[in-house]
Protein backbone atom coordinates (compact mmCIF):
# COMPACT_ATOMS: atom_id res chain seq x y z
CA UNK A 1 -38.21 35.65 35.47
CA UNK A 2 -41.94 35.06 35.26
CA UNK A 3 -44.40 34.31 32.75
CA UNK A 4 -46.20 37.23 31.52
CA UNK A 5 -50.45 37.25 30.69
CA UNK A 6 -51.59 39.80 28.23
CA UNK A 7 -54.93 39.94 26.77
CA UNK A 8 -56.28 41.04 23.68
CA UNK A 9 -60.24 41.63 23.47
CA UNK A 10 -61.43 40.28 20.16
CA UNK A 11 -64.98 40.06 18.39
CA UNK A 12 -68.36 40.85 19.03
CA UNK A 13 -68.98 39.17 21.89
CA UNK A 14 -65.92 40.95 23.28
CA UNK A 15 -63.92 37.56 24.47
CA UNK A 16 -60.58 37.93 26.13
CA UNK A 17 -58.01 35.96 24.05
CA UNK A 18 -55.08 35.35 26.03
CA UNK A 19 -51.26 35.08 25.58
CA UNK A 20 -49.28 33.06 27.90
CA UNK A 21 -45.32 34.58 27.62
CA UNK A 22 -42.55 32.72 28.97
CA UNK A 23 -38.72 34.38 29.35
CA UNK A 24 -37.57 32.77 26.20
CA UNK A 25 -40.08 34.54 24.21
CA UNK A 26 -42.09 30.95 23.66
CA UNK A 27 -46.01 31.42 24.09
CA UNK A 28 -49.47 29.87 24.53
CA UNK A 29 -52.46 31.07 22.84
CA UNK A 30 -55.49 30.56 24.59
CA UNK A 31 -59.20 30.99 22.91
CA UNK A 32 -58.50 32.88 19.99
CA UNK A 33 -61.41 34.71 19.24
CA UNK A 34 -60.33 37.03 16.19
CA UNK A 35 -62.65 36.67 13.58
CA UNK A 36 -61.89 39.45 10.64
CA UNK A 37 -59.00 40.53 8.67
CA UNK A 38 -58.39 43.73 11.21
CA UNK A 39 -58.25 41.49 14.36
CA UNK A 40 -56.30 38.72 12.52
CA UNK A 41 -53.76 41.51 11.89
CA UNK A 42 -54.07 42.45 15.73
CA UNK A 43 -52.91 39.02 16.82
CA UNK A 44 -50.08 38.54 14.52
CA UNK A 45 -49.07 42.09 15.08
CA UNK A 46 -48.42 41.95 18.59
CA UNK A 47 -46.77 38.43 18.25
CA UNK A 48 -44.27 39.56 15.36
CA UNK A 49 -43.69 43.13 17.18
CA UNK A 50 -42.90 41.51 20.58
CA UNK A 51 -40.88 38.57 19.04
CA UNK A 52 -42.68 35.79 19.92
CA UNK A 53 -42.69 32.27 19.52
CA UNK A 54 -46.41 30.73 19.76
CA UNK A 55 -45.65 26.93 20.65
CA UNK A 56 -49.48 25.70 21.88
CA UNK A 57 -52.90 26.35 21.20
CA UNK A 58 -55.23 25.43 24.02
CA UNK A 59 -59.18 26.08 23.99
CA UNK A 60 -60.70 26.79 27.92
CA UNK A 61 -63.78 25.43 26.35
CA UNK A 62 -65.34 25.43 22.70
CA UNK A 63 -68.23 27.69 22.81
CA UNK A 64 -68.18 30.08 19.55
CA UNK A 65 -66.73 33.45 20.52
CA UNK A 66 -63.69 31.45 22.07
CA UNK A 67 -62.74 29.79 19.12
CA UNK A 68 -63.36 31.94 15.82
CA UNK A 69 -59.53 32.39 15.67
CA UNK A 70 -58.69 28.17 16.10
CA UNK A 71 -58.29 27.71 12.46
CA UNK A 72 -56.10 30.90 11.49
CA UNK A 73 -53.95 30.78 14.40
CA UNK A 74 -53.22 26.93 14.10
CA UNK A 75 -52.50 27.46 10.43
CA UNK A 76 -50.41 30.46 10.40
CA UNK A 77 -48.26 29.22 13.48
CA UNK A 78 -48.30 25.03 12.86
CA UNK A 79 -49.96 24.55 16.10
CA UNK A 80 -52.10 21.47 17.35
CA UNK A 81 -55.20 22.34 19.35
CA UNK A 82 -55.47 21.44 22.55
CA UNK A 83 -58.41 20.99 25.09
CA UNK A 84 -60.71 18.47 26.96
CA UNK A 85 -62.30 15.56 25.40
CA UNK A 86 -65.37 16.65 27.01
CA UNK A 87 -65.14 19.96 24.40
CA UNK A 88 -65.99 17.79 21.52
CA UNK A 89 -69.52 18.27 20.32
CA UNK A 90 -69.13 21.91 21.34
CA UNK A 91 -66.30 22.26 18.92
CA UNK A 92 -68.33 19.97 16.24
CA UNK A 93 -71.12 22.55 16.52
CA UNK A 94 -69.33 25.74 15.47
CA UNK A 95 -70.65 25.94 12.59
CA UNK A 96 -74.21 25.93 13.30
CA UNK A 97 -73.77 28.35 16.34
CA UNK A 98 -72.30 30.62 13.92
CA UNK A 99 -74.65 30.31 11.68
CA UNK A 100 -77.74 31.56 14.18
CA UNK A 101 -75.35 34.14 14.97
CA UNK A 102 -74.68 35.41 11.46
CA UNK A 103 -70.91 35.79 11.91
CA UNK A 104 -68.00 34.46 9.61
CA UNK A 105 -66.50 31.33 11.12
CA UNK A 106 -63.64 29.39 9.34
CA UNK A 107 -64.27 25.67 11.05
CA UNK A 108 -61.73 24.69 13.72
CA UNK A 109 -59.54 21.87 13.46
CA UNK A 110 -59.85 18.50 15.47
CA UNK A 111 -57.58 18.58 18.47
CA UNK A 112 -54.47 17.00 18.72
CA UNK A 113 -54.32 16.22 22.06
CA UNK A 114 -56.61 16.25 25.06
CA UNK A 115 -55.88 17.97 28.48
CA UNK A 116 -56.97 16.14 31.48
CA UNK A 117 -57.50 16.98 34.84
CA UNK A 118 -54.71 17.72 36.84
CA UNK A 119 -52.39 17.23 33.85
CA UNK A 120 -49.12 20.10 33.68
CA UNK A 121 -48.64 22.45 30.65
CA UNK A 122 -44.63 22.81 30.76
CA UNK A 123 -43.92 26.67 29.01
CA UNK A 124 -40.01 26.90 28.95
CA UNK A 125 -39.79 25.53 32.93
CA UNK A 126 -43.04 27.07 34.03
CA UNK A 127 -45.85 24.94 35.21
CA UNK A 128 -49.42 25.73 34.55
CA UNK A 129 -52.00 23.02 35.91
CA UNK A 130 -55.19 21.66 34.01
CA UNK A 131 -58.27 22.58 36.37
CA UNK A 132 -61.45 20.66 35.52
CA UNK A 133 -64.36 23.13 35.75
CA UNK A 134 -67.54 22.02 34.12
CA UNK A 135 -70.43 23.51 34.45
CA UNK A 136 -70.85 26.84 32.03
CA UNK A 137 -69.72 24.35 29.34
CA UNK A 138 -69.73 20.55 29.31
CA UNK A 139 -65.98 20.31 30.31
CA UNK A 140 -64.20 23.88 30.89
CA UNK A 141 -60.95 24.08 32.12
CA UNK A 142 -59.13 26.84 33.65
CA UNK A 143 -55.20 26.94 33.98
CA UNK A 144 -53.52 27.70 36.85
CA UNK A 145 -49.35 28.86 37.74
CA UNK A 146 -49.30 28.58 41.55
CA UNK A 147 -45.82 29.85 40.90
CA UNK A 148 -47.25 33.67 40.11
CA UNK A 149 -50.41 33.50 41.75
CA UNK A 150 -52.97 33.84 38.32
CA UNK A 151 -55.47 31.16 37.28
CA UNK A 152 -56.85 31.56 33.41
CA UNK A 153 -60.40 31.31 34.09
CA UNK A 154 -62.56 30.84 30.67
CA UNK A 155 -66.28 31.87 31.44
CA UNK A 156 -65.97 30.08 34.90
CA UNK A 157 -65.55 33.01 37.30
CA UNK A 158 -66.06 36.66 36.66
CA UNK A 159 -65.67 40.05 37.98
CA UNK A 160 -68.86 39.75 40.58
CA UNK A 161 -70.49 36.84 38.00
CA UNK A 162 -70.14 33.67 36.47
CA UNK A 163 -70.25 32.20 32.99
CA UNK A 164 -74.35 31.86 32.12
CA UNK A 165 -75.46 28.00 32.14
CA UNK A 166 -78.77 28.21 29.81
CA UNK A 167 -76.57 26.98 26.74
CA UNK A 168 -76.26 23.31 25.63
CA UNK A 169 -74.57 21.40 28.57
CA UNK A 170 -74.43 24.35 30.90
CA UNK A 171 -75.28 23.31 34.55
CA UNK A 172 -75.71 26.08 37.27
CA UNK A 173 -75.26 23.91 40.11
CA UNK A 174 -72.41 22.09 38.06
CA UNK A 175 -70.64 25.40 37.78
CA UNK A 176 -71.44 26.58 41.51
CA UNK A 177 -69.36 23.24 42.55
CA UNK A 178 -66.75 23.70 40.38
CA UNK A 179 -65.98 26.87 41.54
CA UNK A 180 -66.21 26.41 45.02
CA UNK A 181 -63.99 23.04 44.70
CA UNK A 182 -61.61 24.16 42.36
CA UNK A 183 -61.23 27.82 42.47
CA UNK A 184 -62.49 29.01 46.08
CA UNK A 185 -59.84 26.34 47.29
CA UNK A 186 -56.47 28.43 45.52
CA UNK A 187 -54.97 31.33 47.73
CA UNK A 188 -57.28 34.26 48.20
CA UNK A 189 -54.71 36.58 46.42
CA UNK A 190 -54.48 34.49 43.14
CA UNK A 191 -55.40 36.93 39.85
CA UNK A 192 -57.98 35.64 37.68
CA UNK A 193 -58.29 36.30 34.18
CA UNK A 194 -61.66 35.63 32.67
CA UNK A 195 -62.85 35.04 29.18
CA UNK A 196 -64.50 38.57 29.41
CA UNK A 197 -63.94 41.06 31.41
CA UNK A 198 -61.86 42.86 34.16
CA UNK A 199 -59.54 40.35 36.08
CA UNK A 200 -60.41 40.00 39.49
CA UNK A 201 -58.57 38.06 42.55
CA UNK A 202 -60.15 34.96 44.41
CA UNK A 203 -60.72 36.51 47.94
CA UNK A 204 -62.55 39.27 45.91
CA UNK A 205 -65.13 37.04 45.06
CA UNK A 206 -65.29 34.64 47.56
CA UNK A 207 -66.46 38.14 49.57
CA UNK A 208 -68.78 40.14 46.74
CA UNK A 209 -69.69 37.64 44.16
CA UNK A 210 -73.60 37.36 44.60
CA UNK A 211 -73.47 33.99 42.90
CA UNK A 212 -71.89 32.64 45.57
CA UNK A 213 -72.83 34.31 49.14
């Protein structure tokens, strides 16, 4: 059997949080972005009606709407957060960001552990593989199982787009690179799941994307 991706969309910035789901009912949450009491149900909801086990907690990258949910999910499950070193001052600035934004925002935890480039996420015999993709954030990663075919993106690579690079350590031509050196370089017929958004497939936008043309 496979693992199994399934998304829920989550604030006001509608982010894609996403739940990595192995056979054994073990699972990684990635970016959770729930941020009241109704979307805090949502998440635990579909964990406790589908019987699963969350055993990580990995941030893509740090930037607000992908990490209102850190705190409450690593407290109500035990979990360690995980992400690139590279993630830290974005983390650190939560607060602030959520401040201009005027939204509630319970501070994230530290990490526990960093993910570097290259590194393997073991989920009950699966492999996903760290991907180093700077560019719409000072050290995004993206996660790919070359086993299934689908790559969890972040704000990297979207339907026909990319992630915007006029925030704090954003580089456009940083994030061009890291797409076509990382991403453009999997199978044409790999899924992507973005931070928001449809999910597209990598010979889709190697084709239409007018970023990169």
């Amino acid at each position: 059997m496979n693992l199994q991706v399934h998304s829920i969309t989550f604030n006001p910035f509608e982010e894609n949080t996403y739940f990595i789901i192995a056979p054994n009912k073990d699972c990684i949450i990635i970016d959770p972005g729930c941020f009241d009491n109704a979307e805090r149900k949502e998440l635990t909801a579909f964990i406790a009606d589908n019987h699963l086990k969350p055993v990580r907690l990995i941030n893509t990258h740090c930037h607000i709407d992908h990490i209102l949910g850190n705190a409450f999910v690593a407290e109500q499950y035990q979990l360690g957060l995980e992400m690139h070193e590279g993630e830290v001052p974005v983390l650190q600035a939560g607060l602030t960001i959520a401040g201009i934004y005027g939204i509630p925002y319970t501070p994230s935890p530290e990490a526990v552990s960093f993910l570097k480039e290259g590194a393997d996420i073991i989920l009950d015999n699966h492999v996903l593989k760290v991907l180093f993709t700077p560019g719409h954030s000072p050290a995004s990663i993206c996660l790919y199982n070359e086993t299934d075919k689908w790559l969890i993106g972040g704000d990297v690579l979207f339907y026909e787009s990319i992630g915007r690079t006029d925030l704090p350590g954003g580089d456009f031509n940083t994030l061009i690179h890291s797409i076509r050196t990382q991403l453009f370089t999997l199978p044409d017929d790999v899924i992507v799941f973005p931070g928001h958004g449809p999910e597209t497939r990598i010979g889709f936008e190697k084709m239409f994307n007018p970023f990169l043309q």
